[in-house]
N, C-alpha and C. Protein backbone atom coordinates (compact mmCIF):
# COMPACT_ATOMS: atom_id res chain seq x y z
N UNK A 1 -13.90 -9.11 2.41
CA UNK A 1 -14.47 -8.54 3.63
C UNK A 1 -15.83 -9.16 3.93
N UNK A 2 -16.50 -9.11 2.91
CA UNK A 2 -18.04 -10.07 2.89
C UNK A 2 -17.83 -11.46 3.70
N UNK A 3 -17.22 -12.05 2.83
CA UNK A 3 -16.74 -13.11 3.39
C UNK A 3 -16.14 -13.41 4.81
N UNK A 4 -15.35 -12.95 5.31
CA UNK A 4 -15.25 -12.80 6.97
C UNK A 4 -16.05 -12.57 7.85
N UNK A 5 -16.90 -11.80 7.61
CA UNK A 5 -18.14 -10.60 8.04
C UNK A 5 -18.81 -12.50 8.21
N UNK A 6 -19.32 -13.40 7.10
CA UNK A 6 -20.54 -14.10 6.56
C UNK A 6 -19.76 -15.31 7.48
N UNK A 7 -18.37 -15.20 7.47
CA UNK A 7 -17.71 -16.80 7.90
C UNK A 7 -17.22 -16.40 9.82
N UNK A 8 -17.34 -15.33 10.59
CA UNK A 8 -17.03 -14.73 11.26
C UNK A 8 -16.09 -15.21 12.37
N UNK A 9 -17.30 -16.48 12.54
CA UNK A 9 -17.25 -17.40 14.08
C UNK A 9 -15.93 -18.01 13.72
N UNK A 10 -15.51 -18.58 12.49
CA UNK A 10 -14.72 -19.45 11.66
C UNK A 10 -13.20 -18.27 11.51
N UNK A 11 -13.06 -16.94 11.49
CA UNK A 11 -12.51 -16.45 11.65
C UNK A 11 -11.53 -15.30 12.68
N UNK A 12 -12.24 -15.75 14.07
CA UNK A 12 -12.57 -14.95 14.83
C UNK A 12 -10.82 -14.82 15.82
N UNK A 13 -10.68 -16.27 15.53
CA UNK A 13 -9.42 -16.23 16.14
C UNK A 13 -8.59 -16.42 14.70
N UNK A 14 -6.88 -16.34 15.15
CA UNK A 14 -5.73 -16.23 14.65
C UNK A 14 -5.35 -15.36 14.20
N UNK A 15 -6.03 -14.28 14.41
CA UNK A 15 -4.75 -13.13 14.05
C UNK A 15 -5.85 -13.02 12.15
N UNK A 16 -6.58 -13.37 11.69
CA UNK A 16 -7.74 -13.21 10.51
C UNK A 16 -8.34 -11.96 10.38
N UNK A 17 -8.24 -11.11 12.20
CA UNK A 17 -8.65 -9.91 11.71
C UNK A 17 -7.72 -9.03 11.12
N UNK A 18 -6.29 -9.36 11.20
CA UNK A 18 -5.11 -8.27 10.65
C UNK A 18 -5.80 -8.27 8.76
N UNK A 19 -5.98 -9.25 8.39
CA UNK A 19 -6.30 -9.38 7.35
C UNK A 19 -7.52 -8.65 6.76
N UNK A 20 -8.86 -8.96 7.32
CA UNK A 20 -10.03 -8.01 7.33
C UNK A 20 -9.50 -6.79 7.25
N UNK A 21 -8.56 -5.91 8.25
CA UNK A 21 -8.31 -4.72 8.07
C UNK A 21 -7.90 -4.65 6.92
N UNK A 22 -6.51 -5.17 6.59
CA UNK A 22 -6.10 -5.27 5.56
C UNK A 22 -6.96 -4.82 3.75
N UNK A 23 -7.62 -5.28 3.67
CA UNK A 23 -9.08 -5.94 2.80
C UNK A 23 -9.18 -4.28 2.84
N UNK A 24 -10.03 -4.11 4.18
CA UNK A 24 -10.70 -2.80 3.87
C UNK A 24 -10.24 -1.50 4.02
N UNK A 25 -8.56 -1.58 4.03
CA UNK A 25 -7.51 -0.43 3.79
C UNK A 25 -7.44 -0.56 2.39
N UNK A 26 -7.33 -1.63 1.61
CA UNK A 26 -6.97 -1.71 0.47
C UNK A 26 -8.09 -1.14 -0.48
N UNK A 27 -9.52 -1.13 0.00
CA UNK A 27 -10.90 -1.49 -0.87
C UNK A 27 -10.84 0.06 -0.93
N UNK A 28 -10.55 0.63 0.27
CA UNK A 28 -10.66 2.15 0.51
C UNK A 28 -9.70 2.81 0.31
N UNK A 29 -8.48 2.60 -0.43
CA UNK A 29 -7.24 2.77 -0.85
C UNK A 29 -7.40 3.21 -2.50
N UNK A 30 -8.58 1.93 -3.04
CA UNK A 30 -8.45 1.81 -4.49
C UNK A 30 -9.40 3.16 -4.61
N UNK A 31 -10.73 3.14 -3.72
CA UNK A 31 -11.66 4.31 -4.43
C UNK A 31 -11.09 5.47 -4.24
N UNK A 32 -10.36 5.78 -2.77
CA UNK A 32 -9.36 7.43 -2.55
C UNK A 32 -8.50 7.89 -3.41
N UNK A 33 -8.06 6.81 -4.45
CA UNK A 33 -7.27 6.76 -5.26
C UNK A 33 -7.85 7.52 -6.73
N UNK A 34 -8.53 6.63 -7.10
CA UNK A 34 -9.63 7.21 -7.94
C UNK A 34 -10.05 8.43 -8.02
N UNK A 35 -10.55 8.54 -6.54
CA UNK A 35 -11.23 10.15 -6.49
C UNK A 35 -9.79 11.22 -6.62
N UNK A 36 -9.33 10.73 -5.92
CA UNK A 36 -7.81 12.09 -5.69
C UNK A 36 -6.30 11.76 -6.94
N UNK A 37 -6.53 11.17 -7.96
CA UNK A 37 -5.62 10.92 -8.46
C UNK A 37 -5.56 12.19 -9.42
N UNK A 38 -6.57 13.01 -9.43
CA UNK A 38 -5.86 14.20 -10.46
C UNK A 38 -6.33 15.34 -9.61
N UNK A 39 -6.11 15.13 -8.16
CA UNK A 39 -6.61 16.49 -7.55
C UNK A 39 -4.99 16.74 -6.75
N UNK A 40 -4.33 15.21 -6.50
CA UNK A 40 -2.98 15.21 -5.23
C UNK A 40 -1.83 14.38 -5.92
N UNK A 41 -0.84 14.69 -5.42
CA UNK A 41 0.48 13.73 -6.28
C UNK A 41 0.22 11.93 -5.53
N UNK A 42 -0.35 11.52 -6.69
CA UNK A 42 -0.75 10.24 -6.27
C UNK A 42 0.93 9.56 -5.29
N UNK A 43 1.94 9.91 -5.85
CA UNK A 43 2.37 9.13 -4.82
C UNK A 43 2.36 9.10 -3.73
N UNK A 44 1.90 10.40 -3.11
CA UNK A 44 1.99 9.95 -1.45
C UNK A 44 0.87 9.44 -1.16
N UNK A 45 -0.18 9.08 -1.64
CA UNK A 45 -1.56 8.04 -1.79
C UNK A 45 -0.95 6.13 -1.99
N UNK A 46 0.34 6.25 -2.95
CA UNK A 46 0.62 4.52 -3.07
C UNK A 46 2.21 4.53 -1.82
N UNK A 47 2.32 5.85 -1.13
CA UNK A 47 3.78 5.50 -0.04
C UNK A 47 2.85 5.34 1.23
N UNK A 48 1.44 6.10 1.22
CA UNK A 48 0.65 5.97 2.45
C UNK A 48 0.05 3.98 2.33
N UNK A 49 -0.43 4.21 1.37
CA UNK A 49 -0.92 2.39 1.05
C UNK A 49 0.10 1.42 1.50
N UNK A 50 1.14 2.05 1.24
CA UNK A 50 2.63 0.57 1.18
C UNK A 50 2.92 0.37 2.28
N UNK A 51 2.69 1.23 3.38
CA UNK A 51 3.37 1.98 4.56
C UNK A 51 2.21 0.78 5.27
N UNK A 52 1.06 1.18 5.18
CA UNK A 52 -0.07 0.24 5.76
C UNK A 52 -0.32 -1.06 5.39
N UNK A 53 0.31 -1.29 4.56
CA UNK A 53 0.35 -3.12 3.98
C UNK A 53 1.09 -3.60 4.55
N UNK A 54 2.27 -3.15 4.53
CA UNK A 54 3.34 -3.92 4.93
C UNK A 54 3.17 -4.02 6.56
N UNK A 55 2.79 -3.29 7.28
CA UNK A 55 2.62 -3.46 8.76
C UNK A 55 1.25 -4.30 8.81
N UNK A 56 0.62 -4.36 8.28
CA UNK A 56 -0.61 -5.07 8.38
C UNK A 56 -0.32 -6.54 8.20
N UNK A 57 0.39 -6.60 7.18
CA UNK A 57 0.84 -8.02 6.73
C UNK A 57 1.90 -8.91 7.35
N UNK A 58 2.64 -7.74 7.85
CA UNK A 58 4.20 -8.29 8.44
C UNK A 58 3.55 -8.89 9.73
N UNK A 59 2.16 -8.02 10.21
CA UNK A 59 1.90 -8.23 11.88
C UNK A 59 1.02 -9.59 11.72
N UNK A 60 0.44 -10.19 10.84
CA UNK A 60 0.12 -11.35 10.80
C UNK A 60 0.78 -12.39 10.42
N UNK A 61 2.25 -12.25 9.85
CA UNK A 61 3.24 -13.30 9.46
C UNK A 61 3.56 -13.66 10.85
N UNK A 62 3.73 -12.02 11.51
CA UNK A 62 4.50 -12.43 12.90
C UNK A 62 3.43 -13.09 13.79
N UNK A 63 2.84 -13.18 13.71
CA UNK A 63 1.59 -13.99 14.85
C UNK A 63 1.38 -14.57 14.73
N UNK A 64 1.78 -15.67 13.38
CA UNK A 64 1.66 -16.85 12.43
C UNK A 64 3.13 -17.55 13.04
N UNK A 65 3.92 -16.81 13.28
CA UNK A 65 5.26 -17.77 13.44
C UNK A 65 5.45 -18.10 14.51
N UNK A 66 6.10 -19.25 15.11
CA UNK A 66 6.72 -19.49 16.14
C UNK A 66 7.99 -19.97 16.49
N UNK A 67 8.96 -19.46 15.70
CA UNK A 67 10.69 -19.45 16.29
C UNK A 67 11.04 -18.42 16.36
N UNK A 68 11.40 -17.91 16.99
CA UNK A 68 11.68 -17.17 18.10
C UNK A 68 12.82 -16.09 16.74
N UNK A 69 13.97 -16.33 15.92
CA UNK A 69 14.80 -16.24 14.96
C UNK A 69 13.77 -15.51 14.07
N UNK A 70 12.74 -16.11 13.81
CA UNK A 70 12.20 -15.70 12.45
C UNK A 70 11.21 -14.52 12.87
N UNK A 71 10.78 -14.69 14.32
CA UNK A 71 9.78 -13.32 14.85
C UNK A 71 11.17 -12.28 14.78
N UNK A 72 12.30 -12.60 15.18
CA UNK A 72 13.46 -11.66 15.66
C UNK A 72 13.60 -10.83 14.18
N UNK A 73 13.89 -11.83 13.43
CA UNK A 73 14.11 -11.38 11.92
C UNK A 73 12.87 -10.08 11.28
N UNK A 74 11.59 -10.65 11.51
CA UNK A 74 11.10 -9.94 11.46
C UNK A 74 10.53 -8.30 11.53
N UNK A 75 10.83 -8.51 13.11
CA UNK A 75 10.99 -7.01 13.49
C UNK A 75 12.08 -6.01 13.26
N UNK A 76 13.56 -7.15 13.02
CA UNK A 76 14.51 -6.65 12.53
C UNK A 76 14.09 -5.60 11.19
N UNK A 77 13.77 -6.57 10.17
CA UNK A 77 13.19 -5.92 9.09
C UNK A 77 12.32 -4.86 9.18
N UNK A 78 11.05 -4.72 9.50
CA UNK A 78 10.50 -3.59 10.18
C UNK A 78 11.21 -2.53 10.36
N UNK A 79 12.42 -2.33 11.11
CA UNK A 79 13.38 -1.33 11.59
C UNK A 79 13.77 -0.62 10.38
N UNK A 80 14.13 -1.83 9.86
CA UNK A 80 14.66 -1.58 8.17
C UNK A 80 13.81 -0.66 7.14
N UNK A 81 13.10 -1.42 7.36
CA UNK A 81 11.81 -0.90 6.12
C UNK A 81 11.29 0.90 6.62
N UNK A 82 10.79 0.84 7.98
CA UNK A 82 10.48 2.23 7.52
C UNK A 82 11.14 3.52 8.00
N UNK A 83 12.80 3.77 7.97
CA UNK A 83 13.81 4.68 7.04
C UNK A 83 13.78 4.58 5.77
N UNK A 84 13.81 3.42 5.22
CA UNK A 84 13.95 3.60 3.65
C UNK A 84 12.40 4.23 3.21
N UNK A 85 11.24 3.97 4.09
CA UNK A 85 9.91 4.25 3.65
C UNK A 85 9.56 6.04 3.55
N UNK A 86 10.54 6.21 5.05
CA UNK A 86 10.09 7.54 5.57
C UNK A 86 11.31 8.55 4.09
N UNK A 87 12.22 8.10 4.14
CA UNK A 87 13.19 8.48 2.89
C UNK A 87 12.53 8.68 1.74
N UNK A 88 11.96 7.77 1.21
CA UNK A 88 11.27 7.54 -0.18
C UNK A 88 10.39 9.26 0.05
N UNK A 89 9.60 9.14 1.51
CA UNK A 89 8.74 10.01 1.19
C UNK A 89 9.05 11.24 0.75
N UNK A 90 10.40 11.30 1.40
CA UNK A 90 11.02 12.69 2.08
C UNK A 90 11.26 13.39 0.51
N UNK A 91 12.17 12.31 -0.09
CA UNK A 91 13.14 12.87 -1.64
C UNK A 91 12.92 11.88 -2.75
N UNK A 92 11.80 10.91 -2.47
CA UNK A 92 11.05 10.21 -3.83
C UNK A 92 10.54 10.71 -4.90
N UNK A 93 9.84 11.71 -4.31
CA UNK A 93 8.39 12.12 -4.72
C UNK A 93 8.78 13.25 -6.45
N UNK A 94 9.61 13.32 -6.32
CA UNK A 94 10.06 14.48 -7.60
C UNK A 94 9.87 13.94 -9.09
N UNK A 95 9.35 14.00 -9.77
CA UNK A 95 8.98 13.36 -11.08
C UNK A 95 8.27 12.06 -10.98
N UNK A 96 8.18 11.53 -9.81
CA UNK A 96 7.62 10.28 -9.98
C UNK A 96 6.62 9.66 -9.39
N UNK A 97 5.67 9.08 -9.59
CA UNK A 97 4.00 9.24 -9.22
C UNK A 97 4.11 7.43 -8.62
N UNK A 98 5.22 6.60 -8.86
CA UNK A 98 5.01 5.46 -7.97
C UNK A 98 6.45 5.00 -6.81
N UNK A 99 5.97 4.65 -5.61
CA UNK A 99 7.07 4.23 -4.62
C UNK A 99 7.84 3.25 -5.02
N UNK A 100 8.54 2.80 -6.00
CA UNK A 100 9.18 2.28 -6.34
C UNK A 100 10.08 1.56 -5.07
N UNK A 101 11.08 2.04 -4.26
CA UNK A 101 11.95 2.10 -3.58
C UNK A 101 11.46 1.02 -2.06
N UNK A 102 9.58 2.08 -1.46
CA UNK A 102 9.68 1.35 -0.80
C UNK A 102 8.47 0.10 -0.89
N UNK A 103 7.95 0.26 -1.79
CA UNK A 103 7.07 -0.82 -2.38
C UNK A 103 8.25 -1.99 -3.11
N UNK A 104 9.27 -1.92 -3.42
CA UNK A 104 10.26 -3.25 -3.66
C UNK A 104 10.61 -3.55 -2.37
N UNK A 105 11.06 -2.61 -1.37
CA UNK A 105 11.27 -3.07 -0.27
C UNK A 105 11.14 -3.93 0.62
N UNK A 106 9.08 -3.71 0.60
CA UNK A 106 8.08 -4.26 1.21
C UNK A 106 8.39 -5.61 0.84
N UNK A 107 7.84 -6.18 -0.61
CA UNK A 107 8.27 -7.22 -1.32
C UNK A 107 8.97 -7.82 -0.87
N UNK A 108 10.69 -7.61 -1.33
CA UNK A 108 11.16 -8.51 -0.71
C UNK A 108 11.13 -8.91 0.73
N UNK A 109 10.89 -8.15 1.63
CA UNK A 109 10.90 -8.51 3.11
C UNK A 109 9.61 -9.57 3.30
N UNK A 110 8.64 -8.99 2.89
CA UNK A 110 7.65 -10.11 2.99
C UNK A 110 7.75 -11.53 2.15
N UNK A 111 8.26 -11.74 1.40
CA UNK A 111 8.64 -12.73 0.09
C UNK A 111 9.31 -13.89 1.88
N UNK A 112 10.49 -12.88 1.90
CA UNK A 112 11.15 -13.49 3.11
C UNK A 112 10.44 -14.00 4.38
N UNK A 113 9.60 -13.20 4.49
CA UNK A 113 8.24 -13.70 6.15
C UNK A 113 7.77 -14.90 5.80
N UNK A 114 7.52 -14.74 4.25
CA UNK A 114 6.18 -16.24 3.99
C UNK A 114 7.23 -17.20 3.77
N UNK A 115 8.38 -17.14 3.25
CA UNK A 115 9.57 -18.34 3.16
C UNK A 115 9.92 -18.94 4.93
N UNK A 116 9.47 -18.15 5.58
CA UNK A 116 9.69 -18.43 6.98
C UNK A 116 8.36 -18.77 7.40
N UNK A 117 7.36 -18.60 7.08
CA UNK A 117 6.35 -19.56 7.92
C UNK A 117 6.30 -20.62 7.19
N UNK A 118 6.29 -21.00 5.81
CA UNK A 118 6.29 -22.09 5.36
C UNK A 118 7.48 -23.25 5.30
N UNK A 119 8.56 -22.79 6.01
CA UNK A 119 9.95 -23.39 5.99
C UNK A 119 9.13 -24.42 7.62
N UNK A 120 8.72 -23.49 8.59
CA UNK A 120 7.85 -23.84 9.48
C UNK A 120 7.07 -25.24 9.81
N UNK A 121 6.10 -24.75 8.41
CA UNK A 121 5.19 -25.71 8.54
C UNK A 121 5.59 -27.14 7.94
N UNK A 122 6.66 -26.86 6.52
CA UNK A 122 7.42 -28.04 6.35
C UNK A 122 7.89 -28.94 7.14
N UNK A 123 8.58 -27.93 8.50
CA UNK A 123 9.51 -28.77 9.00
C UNK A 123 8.57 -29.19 10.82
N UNK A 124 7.48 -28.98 10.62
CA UNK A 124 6.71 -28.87 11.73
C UNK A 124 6.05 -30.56 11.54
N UNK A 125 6.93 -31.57 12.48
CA UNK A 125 6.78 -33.34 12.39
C UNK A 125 4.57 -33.24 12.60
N UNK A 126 4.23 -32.19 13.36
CA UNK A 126 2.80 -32.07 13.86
C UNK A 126 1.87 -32.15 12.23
N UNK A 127 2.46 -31.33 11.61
CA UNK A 127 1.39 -31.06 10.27
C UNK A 127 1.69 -31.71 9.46
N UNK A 128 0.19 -32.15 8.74
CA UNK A 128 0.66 -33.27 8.39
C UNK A 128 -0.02 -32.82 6.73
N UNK A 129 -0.81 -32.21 6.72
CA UNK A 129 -1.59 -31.59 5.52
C UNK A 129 -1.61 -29.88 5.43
N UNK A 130 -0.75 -29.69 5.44
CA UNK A 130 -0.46 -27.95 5.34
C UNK A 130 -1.82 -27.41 5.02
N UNK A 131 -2.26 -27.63 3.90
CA UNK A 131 -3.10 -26.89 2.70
C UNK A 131 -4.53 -27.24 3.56
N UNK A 132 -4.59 -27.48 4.86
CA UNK A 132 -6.18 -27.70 5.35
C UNK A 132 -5.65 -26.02 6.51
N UNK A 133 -4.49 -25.78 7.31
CA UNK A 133 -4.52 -25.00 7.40
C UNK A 133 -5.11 -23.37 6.62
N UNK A 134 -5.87 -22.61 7.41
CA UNK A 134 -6.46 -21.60 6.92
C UNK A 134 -5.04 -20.27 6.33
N UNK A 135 -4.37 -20.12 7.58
CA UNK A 135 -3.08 -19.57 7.44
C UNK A 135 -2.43 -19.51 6.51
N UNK A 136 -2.33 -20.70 6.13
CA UNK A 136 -1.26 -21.46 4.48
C UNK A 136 -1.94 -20.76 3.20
N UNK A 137 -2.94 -20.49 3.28
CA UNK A 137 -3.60 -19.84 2.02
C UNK A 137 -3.49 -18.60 2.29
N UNK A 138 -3.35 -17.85 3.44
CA UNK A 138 -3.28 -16.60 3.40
C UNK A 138 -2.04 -15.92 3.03
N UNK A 139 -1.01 -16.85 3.82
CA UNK A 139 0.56 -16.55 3.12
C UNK A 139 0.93 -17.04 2.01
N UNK A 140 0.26 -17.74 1.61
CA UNK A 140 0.33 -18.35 -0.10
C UNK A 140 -0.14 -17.14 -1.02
N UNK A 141 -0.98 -16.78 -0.59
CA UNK A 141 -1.47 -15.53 -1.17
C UNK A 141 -0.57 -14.15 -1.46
N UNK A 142 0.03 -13.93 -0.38
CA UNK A 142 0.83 -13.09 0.11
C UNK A 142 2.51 -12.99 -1.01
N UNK A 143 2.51 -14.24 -0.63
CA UNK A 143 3.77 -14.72 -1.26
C UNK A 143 3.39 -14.48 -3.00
N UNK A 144 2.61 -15.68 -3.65
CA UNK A 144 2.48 -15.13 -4.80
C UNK A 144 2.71 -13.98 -5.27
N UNK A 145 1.58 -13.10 -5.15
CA UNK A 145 1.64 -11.72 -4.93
C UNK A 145 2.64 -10.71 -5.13
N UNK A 146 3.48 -10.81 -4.26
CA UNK A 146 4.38 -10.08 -3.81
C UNK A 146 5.73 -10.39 -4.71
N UNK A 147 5.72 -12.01 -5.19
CA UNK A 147 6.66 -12.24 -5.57
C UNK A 147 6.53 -12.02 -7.22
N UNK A 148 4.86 -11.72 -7.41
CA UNK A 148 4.62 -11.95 -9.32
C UNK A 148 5.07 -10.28 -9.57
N UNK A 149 4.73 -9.51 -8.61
CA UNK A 149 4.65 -8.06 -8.82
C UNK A 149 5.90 -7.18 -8.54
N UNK A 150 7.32 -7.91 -8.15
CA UNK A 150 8.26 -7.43 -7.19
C UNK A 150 9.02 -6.76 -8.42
N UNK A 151 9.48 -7.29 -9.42
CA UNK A 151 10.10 -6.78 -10.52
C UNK A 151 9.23 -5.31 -11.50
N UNK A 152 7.91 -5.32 -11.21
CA UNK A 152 7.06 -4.23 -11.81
C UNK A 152 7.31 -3.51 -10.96
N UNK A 153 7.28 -3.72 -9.57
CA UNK A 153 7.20 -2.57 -8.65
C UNK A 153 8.60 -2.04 -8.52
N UNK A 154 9.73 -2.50 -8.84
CA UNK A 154 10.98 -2.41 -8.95
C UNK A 154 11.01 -0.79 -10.37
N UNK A 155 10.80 -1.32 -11.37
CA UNK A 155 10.57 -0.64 -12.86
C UNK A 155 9.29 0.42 -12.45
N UNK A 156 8.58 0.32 -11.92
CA UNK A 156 7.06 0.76 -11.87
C UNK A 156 7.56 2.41 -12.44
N UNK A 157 8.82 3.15 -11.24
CA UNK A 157 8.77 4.63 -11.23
C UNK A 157 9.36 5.08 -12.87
N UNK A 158 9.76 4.25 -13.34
CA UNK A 158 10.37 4.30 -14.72
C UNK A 158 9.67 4.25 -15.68
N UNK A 159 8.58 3.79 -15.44
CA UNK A 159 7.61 3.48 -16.69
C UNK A 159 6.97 4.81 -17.39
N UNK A 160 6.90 4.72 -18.61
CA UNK A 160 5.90 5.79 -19.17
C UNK A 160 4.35 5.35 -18.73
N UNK A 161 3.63 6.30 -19.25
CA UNK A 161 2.28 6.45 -18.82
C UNK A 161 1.60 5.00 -20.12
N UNK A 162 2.41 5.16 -21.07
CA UNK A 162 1.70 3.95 -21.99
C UNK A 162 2.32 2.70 -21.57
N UNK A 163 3.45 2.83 -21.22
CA UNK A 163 3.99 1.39 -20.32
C UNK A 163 3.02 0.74 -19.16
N UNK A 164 2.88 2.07 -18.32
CA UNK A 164 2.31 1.74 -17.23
C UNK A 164 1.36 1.18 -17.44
N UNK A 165 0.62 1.52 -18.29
CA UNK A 165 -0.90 1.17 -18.52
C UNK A 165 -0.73 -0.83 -19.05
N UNK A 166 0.19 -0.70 -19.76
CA UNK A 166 0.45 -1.95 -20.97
C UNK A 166 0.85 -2.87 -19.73
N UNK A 167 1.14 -2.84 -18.47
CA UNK A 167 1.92 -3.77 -17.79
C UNK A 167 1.37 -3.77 -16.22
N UNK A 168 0.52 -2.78 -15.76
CA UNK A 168 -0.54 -2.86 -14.36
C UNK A 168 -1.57 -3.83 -14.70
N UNK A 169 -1.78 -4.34 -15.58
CA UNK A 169 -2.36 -5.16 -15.43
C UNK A 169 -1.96 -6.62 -15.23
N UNK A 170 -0.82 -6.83 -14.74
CA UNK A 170 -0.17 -7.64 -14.16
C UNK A 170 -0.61 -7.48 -12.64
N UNK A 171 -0.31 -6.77 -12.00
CA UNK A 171 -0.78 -5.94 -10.79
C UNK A 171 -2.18 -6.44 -10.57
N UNK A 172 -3.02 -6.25 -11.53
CA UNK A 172 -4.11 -6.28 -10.98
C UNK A 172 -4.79 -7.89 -11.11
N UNK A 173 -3.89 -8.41 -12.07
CA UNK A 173 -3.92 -10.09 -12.15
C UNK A 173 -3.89 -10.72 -10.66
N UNK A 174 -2.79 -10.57 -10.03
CA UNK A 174 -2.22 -11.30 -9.16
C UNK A 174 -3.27 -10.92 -8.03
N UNK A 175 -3.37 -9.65 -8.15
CA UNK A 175 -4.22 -9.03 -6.94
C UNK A 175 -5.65 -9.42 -6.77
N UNK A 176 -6.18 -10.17 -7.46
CA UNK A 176 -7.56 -10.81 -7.93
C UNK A 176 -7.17 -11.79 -7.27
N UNK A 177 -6.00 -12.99 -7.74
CA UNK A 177 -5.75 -13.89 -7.54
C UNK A 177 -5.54 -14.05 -5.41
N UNK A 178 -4.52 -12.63 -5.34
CA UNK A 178 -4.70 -12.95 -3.60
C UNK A 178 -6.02 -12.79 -3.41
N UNK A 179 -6.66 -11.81 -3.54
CA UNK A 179 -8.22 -11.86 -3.08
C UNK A 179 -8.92 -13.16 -3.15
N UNK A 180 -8.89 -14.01 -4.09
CA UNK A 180 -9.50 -15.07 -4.18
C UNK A 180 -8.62 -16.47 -3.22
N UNK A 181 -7.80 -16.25 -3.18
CA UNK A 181 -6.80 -17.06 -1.84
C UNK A 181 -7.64 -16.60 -0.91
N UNK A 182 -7.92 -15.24 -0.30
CA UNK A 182 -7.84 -14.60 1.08
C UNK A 182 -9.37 -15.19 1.24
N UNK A 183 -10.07 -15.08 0.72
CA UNK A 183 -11.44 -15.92 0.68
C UNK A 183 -11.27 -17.43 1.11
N UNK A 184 -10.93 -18.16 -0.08
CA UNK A 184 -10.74 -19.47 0.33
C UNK A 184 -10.26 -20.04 1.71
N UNK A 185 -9.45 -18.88 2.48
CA UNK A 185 -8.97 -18.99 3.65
C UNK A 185 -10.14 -18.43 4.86
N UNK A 186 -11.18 -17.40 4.36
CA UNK A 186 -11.82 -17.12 5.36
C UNK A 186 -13.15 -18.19 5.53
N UNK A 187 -13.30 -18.96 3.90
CA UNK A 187 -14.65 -19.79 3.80
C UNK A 187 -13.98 -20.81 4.42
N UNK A 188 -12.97 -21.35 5.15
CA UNK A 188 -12.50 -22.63 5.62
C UNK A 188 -13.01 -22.68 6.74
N UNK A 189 -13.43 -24.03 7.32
CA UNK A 189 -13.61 -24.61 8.48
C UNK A 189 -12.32 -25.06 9.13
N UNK A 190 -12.07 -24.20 10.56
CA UNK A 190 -10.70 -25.62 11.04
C UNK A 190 -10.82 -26.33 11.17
N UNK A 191 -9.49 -27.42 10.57
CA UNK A 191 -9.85 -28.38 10.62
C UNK A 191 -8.65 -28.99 11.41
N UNK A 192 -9.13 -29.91 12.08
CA UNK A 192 -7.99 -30.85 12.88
C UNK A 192 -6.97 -31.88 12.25
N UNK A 193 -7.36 -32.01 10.49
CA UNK A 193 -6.61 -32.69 9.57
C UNK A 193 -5.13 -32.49 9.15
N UNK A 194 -5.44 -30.87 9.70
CA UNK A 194 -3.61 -30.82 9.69
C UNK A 194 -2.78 -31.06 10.22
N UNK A 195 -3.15 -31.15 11.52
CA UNK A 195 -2.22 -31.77 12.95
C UNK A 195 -2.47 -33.16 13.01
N UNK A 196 -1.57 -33.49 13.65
CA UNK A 196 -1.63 -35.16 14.37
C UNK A 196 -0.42 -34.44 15.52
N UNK A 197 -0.79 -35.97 16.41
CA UNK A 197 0.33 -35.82 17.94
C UNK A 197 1.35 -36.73 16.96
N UNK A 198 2.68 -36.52 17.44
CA UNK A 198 3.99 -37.47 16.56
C UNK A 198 3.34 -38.68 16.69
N UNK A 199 2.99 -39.35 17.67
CA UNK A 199 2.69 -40.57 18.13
C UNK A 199 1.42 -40.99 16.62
N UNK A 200 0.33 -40.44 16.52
CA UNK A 200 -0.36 -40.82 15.30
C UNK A 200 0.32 -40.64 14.06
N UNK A 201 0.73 -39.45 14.06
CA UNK A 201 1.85 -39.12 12.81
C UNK A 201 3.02 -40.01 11.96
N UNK A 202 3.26 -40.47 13.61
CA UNK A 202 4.68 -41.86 13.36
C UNK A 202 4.01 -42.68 14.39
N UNK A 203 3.65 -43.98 13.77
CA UNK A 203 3.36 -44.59 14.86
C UNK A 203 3.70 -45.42 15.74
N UNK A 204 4.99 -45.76 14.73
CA UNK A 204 6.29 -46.66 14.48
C UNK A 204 7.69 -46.20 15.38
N UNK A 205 7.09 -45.32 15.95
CA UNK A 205 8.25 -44.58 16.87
C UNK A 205 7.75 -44.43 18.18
N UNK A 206 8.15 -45.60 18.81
CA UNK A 206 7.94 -45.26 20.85
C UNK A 206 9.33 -45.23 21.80
């Protein structure tokens, strides 16, 4: 959040503020958590969090993409995701203190968003250096993430309390690791190194 706030001008466009929010749902997620974890049944504290990630995140994949299939897909998913979310809430909650159900959910659908902007940028003849894009680090981030943690969050509602403990810190590995992506993406300058017109790109082709 510092970092956006400090890099601002540099962030101001692309859809960078879904992310900022993001940041400071999450920052204010971890301390509400803290405070209310032995006053309220923490899970509806990590089905309220999941509920807000995933729309936060999905709405910057989608503003990131441009085929028309993969925005479609998108929202498709969306549709998807919150019945199973609003479900979880409804008849989850009975013995079990993590969203298992719709926090795997999330996961895979997003796993799927960032396989679609980066299928994108692969196949996009314009870019020519992905990794100068600011974007690419943010869904790199995303992706990691989502994809190191998808199997814990799968197991998560199963775990004992000494499990849990022995294996969130996986969780909190990766989650360092996006934070430090999501930075690297807000300290970037755009740069025009990623694009070329076909004509510079190929030059060999008139």
């Amino acid at each position: 959040m510092i970092f956006f706030v400090c890099f601002f001008k540099r962030n101001r466009q692309g859809g960078f503020w879904v992310i900022f929010f993001y940041c400071l749902i999450s920052f204010l997620s971890d301390n509400i958590f803290h405070y209310l974890e032995h006053r309220v049944n923490v899970f509806y504290l990590y089905s309220g969090f999941t509920i807000c990630e995933f729309v936060l995140l999905s709405l910057f994949i989608y503003l990131s993409l441009k085929t028309k299939t993969f925005r479609l897909f998108t929202l498709i998913g969306t549709l998807v995701f919150f019945p199973i979310a609003i479900i979880n809430i409804l008849h989850g909650s009975d013995g079990s203190f993590f969203d298992s159900l719709s926090a795997s959910s999330e996961s895979i659908l997003l796993i799927i968003y960032s396989i679609f902007f980066l299928y994108e940028q692969l196949t996009d003849a314009t870019v020519i250096y992905v990794y100068y894009l600011k974007k690419f680090w943010i869904v790199l981030a995303i992706l990691l993430y989502f994809a190191s943690t998808l199997f814990l969050f799968i197991y998560a509602a199963t775990l004992t309390k000494a499990e849990y403990n022995n294996y969130w810190p996986i969780n909190n590995i990766f989650n360092i690791l996006k934070n430090i992506l999501f930075t690297v993406a807000f300290i970037m300058k755009k740069s025009n190194k990623a694009h070329h017109s076909l004509d510079t790109a190929y030059p060999d082709i008139q």
